[in-house]
C-alpha atoms as a PDB file:
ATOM      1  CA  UNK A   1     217.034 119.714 166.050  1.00  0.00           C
ATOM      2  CA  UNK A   2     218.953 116.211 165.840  1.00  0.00           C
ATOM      3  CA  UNK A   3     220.584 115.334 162.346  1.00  0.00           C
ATOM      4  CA  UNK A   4     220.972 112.401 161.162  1.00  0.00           C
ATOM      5  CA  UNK A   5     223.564 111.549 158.422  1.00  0.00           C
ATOM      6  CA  UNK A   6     222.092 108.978 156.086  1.00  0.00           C
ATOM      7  CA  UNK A   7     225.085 106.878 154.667  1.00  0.00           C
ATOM      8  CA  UNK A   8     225.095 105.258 150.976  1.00  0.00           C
ATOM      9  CA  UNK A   9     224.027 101.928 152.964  1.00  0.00           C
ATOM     10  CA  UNK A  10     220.472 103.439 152.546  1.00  0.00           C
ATOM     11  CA  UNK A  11     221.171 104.230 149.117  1.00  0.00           C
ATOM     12  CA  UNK A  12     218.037 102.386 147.318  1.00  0.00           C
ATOM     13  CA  UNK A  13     215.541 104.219 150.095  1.00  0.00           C
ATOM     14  CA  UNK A  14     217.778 107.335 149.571  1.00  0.00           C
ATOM     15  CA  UNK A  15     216.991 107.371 145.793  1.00  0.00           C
ATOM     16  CA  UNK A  16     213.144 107.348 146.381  1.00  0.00           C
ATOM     17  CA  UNK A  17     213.610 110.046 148.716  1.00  0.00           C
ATOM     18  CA  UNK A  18     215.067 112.005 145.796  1.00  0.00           C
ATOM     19  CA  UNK A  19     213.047 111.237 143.285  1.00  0.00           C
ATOM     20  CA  UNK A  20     210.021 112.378 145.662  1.00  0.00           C
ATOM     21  CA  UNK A  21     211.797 115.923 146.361  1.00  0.00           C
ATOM     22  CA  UNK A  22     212.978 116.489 142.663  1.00  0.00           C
ATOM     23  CA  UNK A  23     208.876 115.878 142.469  1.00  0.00           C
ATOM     24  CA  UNK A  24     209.094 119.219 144.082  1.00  0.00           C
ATOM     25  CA  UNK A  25     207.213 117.544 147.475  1.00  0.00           C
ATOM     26  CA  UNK A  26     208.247 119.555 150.469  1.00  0.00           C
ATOM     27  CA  UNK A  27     209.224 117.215 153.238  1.00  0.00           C
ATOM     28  CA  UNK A  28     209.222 118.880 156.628  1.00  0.00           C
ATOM     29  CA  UNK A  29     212.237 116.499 157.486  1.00  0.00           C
ATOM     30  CA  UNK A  30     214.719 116.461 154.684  1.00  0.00           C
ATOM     31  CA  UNK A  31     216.844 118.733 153.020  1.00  0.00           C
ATOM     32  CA  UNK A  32     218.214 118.744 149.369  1.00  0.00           C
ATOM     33  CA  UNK A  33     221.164 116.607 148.222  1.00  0.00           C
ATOM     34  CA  UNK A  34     224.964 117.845 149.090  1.00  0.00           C
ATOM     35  CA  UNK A  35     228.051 117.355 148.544  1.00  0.00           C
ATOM     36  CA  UNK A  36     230.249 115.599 151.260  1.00  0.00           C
ATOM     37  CA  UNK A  37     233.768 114.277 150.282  1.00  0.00           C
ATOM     38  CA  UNK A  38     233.314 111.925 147.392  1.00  0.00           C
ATOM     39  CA  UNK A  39     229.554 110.903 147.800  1.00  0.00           C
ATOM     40  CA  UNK A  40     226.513 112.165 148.275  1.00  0.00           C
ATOM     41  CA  UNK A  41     224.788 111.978 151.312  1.00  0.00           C
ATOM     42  CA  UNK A  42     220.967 113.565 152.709  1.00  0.00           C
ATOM     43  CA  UNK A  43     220.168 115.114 156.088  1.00  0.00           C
ATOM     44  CA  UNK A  44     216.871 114.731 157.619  1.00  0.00           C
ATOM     45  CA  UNK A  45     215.884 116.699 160.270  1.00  0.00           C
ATOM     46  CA  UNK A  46     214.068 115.867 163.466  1.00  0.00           C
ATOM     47  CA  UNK A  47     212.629 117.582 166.159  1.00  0.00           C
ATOM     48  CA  UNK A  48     214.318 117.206 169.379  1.00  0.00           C
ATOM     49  CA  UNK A  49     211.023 116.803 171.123  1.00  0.00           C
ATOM     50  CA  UNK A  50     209.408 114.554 168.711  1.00  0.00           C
ATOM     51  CA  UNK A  51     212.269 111.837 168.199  1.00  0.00           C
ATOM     52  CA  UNK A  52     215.601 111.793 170.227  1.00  0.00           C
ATOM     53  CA  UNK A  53     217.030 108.916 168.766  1.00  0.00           C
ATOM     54  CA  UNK A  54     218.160 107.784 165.589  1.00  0.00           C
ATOM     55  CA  UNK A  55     214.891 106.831 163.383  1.00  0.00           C
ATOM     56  CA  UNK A  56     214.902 103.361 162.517  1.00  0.00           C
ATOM     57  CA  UNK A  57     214.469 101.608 159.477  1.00  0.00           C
ATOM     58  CA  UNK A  58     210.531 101.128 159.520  1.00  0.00           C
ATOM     59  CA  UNK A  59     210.028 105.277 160.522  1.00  0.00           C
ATOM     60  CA  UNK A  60     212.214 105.741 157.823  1.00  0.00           C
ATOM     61  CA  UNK A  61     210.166 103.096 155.480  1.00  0.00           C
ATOM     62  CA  UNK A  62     206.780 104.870 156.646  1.00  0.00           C
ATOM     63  CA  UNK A  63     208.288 108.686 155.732  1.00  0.00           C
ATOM     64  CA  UNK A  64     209.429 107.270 152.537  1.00  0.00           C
ATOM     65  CA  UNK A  65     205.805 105.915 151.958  1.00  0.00           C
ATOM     66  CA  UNK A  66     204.108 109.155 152.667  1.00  0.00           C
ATOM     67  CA  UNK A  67     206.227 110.865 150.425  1.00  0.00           C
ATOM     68  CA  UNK A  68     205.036 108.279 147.876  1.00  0.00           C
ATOM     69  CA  UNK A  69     201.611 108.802 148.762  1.00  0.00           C
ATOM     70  CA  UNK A  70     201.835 112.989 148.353  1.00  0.00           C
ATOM     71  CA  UNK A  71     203.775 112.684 145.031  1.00  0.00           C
ATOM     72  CA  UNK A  72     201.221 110.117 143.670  1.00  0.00           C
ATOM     73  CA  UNK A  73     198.215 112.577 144.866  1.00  0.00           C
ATOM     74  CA  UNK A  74     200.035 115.606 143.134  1.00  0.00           C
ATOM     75  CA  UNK A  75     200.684 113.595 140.083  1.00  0.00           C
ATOM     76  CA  UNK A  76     196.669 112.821 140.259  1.00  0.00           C
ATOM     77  CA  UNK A  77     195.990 116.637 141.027  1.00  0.00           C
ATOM     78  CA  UNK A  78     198.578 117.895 138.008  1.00  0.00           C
ATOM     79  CA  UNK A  79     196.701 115.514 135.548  1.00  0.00           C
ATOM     80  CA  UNK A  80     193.464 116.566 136.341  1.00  0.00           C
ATOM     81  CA  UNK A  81     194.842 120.374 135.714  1.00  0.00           C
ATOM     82  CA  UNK A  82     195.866 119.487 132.549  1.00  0.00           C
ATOM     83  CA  UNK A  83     192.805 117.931 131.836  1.00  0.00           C
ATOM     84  CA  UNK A  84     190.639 121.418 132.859  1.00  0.00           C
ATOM     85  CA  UNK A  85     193.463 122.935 130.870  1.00  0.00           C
ATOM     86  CA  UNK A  86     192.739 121.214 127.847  1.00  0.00           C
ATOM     87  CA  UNK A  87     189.097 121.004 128.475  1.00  0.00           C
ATOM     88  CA  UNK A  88     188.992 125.120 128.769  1.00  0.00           C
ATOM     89  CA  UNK A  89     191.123 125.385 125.732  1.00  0.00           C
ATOM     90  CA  UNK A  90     188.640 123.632 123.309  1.00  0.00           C
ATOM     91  CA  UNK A  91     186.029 125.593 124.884  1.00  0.00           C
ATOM     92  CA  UNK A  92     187.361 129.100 124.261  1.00  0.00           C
ATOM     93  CA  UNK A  93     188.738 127.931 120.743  1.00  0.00           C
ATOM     94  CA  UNK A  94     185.793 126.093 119.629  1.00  0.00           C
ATOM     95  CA  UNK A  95     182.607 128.653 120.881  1.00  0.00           C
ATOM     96  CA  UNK A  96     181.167 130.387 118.467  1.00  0.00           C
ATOM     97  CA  UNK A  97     180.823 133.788 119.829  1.00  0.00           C
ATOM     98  CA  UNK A  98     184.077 136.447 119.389  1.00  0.00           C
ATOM     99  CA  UNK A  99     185.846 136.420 122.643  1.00  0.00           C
ATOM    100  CA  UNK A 100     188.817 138.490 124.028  1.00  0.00           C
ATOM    101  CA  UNK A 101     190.667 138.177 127.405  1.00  0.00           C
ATOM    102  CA  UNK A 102     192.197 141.147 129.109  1.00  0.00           C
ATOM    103  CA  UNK A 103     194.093 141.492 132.048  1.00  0.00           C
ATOM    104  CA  UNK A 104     193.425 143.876 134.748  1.00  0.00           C
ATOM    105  CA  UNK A 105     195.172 146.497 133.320  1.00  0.00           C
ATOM    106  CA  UNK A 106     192.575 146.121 129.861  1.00  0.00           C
ATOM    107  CA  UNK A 107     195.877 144.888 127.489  1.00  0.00           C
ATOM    108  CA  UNK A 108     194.766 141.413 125.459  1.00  0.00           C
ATOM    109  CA  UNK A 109     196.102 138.297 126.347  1.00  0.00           C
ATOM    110  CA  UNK A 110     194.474 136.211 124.135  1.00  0.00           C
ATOM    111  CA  UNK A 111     191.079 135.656 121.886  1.00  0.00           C
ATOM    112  CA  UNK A 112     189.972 133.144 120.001  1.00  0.00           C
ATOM    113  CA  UNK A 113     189.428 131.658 116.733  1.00  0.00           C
ATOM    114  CA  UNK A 114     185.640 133.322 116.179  1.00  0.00           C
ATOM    115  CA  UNK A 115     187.161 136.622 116.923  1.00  0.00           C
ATOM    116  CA  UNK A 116     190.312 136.356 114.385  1.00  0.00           C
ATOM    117  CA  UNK A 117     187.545 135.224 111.658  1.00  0.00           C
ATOM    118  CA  UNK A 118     185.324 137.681 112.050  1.00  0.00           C
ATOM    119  CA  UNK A 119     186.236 140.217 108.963  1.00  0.00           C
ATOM    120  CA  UNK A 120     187.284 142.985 111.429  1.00  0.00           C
ATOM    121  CA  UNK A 121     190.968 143.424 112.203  1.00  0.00           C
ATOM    122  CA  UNK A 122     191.909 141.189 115.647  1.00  0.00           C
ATOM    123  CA  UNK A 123     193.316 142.977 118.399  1.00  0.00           C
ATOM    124  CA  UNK A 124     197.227 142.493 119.261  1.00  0.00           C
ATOM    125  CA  UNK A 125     198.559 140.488 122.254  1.00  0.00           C
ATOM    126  CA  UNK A 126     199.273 143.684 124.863  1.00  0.00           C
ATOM    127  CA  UNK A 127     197.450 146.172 122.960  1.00  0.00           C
ATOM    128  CA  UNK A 128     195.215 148.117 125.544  1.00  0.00           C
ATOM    129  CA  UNK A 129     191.439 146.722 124.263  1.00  0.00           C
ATOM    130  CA  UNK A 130     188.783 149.594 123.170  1.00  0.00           C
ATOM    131  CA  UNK A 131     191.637 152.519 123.852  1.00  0.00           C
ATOM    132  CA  UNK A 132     192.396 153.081 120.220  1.00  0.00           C
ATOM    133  CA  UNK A 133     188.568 152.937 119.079  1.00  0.00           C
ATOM    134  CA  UNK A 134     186.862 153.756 122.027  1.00  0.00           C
ATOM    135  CA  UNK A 135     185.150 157.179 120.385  1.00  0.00           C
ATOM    136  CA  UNK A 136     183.974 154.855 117.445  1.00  0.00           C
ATOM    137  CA  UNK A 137     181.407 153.272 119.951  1.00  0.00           C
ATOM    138  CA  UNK A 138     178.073 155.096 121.020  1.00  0.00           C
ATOM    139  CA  UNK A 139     179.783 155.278 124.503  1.00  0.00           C
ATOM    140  CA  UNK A 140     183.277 155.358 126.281  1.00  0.00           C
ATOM    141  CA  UNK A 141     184.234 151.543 125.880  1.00  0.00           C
ATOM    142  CA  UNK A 142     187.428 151.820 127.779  1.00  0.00           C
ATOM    143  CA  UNK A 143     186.363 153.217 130.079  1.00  0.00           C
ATOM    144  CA  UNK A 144     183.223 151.014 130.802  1.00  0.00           C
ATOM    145  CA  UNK A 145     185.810 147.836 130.715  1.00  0.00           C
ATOM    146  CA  UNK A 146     188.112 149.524 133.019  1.00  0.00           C
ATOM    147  CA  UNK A 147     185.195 150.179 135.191  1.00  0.00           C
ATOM    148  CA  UNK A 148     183.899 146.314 134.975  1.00  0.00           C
ATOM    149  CA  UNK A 149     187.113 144.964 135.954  1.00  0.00           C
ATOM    150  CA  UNK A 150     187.912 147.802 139.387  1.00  0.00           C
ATOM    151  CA  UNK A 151     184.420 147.120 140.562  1.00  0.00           C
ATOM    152  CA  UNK A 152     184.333 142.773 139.669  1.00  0.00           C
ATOM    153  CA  UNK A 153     181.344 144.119 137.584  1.00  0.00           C
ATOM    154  CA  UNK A 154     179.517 142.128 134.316  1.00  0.00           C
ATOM    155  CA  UNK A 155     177.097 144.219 132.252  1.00  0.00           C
ATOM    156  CA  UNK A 156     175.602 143.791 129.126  1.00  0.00           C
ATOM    157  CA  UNK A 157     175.523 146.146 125.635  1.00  0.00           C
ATOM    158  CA  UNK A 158     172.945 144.338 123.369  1.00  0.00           C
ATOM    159  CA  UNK A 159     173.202 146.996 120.741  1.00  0.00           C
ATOM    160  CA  UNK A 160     176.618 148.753 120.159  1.00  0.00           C
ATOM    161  CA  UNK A 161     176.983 150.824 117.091  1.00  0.00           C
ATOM    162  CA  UNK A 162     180.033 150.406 115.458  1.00  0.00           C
ATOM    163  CA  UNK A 163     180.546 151.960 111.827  1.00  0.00           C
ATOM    164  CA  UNK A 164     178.075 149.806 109.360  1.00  0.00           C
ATOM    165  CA  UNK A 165     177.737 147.185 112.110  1.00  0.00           C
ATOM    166  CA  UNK A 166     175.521 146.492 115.210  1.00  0.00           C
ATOM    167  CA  UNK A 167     177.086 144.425 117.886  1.00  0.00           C
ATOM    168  CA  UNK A 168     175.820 142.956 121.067  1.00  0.00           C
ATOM    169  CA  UNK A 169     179.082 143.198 123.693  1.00  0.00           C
ATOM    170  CA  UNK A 170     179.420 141.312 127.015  1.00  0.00           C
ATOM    171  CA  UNK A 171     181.857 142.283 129.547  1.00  0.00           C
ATOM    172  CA  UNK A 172     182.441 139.699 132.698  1.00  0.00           C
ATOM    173  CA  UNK A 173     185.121 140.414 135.529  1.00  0.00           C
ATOM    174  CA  UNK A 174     187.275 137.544 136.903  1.00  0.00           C
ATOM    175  CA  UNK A 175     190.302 138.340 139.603  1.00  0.00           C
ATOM    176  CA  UNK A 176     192.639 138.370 136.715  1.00  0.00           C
ATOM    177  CA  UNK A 177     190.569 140.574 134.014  1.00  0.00           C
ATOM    178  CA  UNK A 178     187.702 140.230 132.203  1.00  0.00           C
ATOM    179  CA  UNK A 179     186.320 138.555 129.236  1.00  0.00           C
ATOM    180  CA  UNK A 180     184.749 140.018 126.295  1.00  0.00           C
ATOM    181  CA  UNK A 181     181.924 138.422 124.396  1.00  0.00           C
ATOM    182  CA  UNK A 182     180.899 140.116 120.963  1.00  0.00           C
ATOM    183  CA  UNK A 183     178.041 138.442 118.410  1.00  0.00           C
ATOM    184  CA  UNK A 184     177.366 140.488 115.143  1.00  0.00           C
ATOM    185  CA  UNK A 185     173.663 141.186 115.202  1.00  0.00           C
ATOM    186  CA  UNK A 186     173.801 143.385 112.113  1.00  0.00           C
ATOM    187  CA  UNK A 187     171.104 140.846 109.835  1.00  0.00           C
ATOM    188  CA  UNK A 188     169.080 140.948 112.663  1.00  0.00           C
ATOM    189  CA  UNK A 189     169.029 144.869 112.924  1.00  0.00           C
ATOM    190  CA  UNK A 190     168.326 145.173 109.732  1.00  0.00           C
ATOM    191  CA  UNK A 191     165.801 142.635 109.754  1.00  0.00           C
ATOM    192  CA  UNK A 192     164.352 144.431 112.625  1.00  0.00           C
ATOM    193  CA  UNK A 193     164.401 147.496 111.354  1.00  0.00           C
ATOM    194  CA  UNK A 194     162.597 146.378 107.568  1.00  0.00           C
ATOM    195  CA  UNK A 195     160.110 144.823 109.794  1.00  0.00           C
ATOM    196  CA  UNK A 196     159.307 148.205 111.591  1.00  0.00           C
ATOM    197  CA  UNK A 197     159.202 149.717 108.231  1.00  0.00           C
ATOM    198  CA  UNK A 198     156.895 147.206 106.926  1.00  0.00           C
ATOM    199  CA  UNK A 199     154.217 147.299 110.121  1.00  0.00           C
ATOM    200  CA  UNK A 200     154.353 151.184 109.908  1.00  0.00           C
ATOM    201  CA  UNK A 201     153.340 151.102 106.120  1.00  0.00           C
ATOM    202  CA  UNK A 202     150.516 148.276 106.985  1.00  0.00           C
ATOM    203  CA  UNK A 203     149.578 151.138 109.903  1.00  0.00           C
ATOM    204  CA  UNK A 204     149.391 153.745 107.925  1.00  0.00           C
ATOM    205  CA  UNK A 205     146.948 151.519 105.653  1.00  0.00           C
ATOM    206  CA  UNK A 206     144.800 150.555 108.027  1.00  0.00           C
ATOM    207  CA  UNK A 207     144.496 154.059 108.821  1.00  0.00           C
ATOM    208  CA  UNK A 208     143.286 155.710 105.454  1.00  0.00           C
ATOM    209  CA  UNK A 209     140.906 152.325 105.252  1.00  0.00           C
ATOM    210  CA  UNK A 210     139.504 153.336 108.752  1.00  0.00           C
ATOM    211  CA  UNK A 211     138.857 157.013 108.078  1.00  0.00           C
ATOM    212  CA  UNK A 212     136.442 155.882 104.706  1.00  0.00           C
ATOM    213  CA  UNK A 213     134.366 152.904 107.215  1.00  0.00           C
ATOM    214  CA  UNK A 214     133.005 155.350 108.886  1.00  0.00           C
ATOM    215  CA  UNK A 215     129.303 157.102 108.496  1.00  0.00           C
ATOM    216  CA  UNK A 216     129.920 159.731 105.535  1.00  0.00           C
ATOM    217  CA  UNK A 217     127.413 162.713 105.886  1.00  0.00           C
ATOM    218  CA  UNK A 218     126.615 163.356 102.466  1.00  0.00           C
ATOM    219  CA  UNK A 219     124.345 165.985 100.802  1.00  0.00           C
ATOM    220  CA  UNK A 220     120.993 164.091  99.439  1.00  0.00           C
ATOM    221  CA  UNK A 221     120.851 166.743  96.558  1.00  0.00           C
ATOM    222  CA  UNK A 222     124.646 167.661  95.140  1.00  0.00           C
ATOM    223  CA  UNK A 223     126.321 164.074  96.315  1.00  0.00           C
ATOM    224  CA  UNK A 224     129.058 166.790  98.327  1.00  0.00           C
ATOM    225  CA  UNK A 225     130.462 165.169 101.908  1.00  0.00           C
ATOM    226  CA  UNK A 226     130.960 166.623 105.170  1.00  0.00           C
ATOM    227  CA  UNK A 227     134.153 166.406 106.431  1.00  0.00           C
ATOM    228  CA  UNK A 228     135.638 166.334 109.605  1.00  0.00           C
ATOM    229  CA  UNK A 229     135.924 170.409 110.106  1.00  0.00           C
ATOM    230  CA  UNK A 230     132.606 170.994 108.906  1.00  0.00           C
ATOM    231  CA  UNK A 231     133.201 172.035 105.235  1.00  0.00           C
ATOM    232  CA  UNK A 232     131.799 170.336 102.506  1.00  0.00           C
ATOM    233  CA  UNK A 233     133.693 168.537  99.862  1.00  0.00           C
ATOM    234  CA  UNK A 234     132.844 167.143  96.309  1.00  0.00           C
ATOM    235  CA  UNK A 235     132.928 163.138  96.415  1.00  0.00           C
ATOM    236  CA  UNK A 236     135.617 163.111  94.448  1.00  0.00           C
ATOM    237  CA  UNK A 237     137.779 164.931  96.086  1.00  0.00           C
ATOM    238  CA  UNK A 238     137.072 163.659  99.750  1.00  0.00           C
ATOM    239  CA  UNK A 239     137.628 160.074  98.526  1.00  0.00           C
ATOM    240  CA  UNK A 240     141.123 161.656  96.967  1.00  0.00           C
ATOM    241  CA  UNK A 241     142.044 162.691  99.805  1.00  0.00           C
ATOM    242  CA  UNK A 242     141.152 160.198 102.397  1.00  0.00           C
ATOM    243  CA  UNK A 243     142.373 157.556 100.236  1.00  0.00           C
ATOM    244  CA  UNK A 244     145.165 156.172  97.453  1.00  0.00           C
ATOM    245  CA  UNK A 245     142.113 156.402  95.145  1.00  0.00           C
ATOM    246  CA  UNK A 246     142.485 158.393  91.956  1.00  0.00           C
ATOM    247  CA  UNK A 247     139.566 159.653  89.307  1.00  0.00           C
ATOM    248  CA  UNK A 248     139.068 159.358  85.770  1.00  0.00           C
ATOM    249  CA  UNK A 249     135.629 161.009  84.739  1.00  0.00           C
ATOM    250  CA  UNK A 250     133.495 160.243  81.723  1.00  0.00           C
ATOM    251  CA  UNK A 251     129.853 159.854  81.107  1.00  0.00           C
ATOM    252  CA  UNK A 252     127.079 157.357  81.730  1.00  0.00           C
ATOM    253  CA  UNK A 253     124.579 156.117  79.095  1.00  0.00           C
ATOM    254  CA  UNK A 254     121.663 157.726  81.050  1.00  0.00           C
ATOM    255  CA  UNK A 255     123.658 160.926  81.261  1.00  0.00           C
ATOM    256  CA  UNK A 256     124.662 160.991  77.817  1.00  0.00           C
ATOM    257  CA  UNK A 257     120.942 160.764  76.572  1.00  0.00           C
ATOM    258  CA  UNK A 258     120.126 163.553  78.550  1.00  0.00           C
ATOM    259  CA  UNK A 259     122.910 166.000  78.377  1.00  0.00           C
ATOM    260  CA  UNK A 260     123.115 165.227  74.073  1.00  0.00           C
ATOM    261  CA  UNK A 261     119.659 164.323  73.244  1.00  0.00           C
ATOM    262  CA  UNK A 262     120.532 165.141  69.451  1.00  0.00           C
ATOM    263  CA  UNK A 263     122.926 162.527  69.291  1.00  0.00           C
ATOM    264  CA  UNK A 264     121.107 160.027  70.595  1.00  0.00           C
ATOM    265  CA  UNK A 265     118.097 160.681  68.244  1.00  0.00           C
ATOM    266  CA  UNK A 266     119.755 161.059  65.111  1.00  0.00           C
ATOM    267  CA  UNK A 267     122.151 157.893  64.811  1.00  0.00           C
END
């Protein structure tokens, strides 16, 4: 390798060349700023096989101009990071749905504002997620997140038990971790489960009204019914118990005449 001592006669081309490599810009050629009697000076470094002599002022003008060039595409690059970075950040703050970030060893690193609203107590930043309440669950949650994250798995828990509450839990790996998703699906359960209630008692109905639509064997003489095993029933008591129907007896007109004929002919 030949150095090169660049002198304070370069001075103006000198400061660009700093300001590039306090860009952080690693230049294959130059080396940081030292200390040399009572100025500073650089040292740029060129391969014996590549340039023997001393560079002149245009190879010097073109390095200087492709240091420009990578500083102004890192400045690009860095902008459109923070730009993701923002981007991502109103995403995870703004969405709706509870979710928690763990590292690969399951501790929190950060959740967002759905999940510190949500009426159950947050996790802490480090705390180990599901490890304290994993027995709570209907299964081993720690385990099945530690799981998720060694094997880059994502699975899916759309009912999770936890005291009064149903939740519906997603787990997704990422090289760093995993995030958690968690809706509260309790109104829904509930709903769900009224609505089962309701179709079984409309079932149930529709049952009892079924077993009377049917062709009724009944005796010609006595009025009794057949039932299903054969035996034979009084009306009422059939219709009792194939039904929500309930009796209240009294007597015709026509009956009455002929069961208390001296009533009816002495008014």
């Amino acid at each position: 390798m030949v150095k090169i001592e660049i002198g304070m006669q370069f001075k103006g081309h000198i400061e660009r060349l700093r300001s590039n490599l306090y860009c952080g810009i690693k230049c294959p050629y130059a080396k940081p700023p030292i200390m040399r009697g009572v100025y500073m000076g650089f040292f740029l470094d060129f391969a014996g096989d590549q340039m023997a002599e001393k560079p002149t002022y245009k190879q010097l003008e073109q390095k200087l101009r492709e240091l420009e060039k990578e500083a102004e595409l890192r400045r690009h690059a860095e902008a459109s990071l923070r730009k993701n970075e923002e981007r991502y950040r109103a995403l995870f703050e703004n969405n709706p749905v509870e979710t928690v970030t763990v590292d690969r060893g399951g501790r929190v690193t950060e959740y967002n504002q759905a999940r510190r609203t949500a009426g159950r107590r947050p996790p802490k930043i480090g705390d180990v997620m599901y490890k304290d309440y994993a027995s709570r669950h209907q299964i081993d949650m720690h385990n099945e997140l530690m799981e998720c994250i060694r094997l880059g798995q994502s699975r899916k828990y759309p009912e999770m038990r936890y005291k009064d509450e149903y939740l519906s839990i997603n787990i997704s790996s990422f090289h760093g971790g995993a995030i958690i998703t968690s809706s509260d699906i309790t109104h829904r359960k509930h709903a769900e489960e009224e609505r089962e209630r309701l179709i079984n008692e409309l079932q149930q109905a529709l049952a009892k009204v079924k077993r009377l639509s049917g062709l009724l064997p009944i005796c010609s003489s006595c009025k009794k019914i057949r039932d299903d095993s054969g035996y034979w029933k009084q009306i009422e008591a059939y219709i009792r118990d194939h039904s929500e129907a309930e009796f209240s007896h009294g007597v015709c007109p026509e009956c009455a005449r002929r069961l208390y004929p001296e009533i009816f002919e002495n008014p």
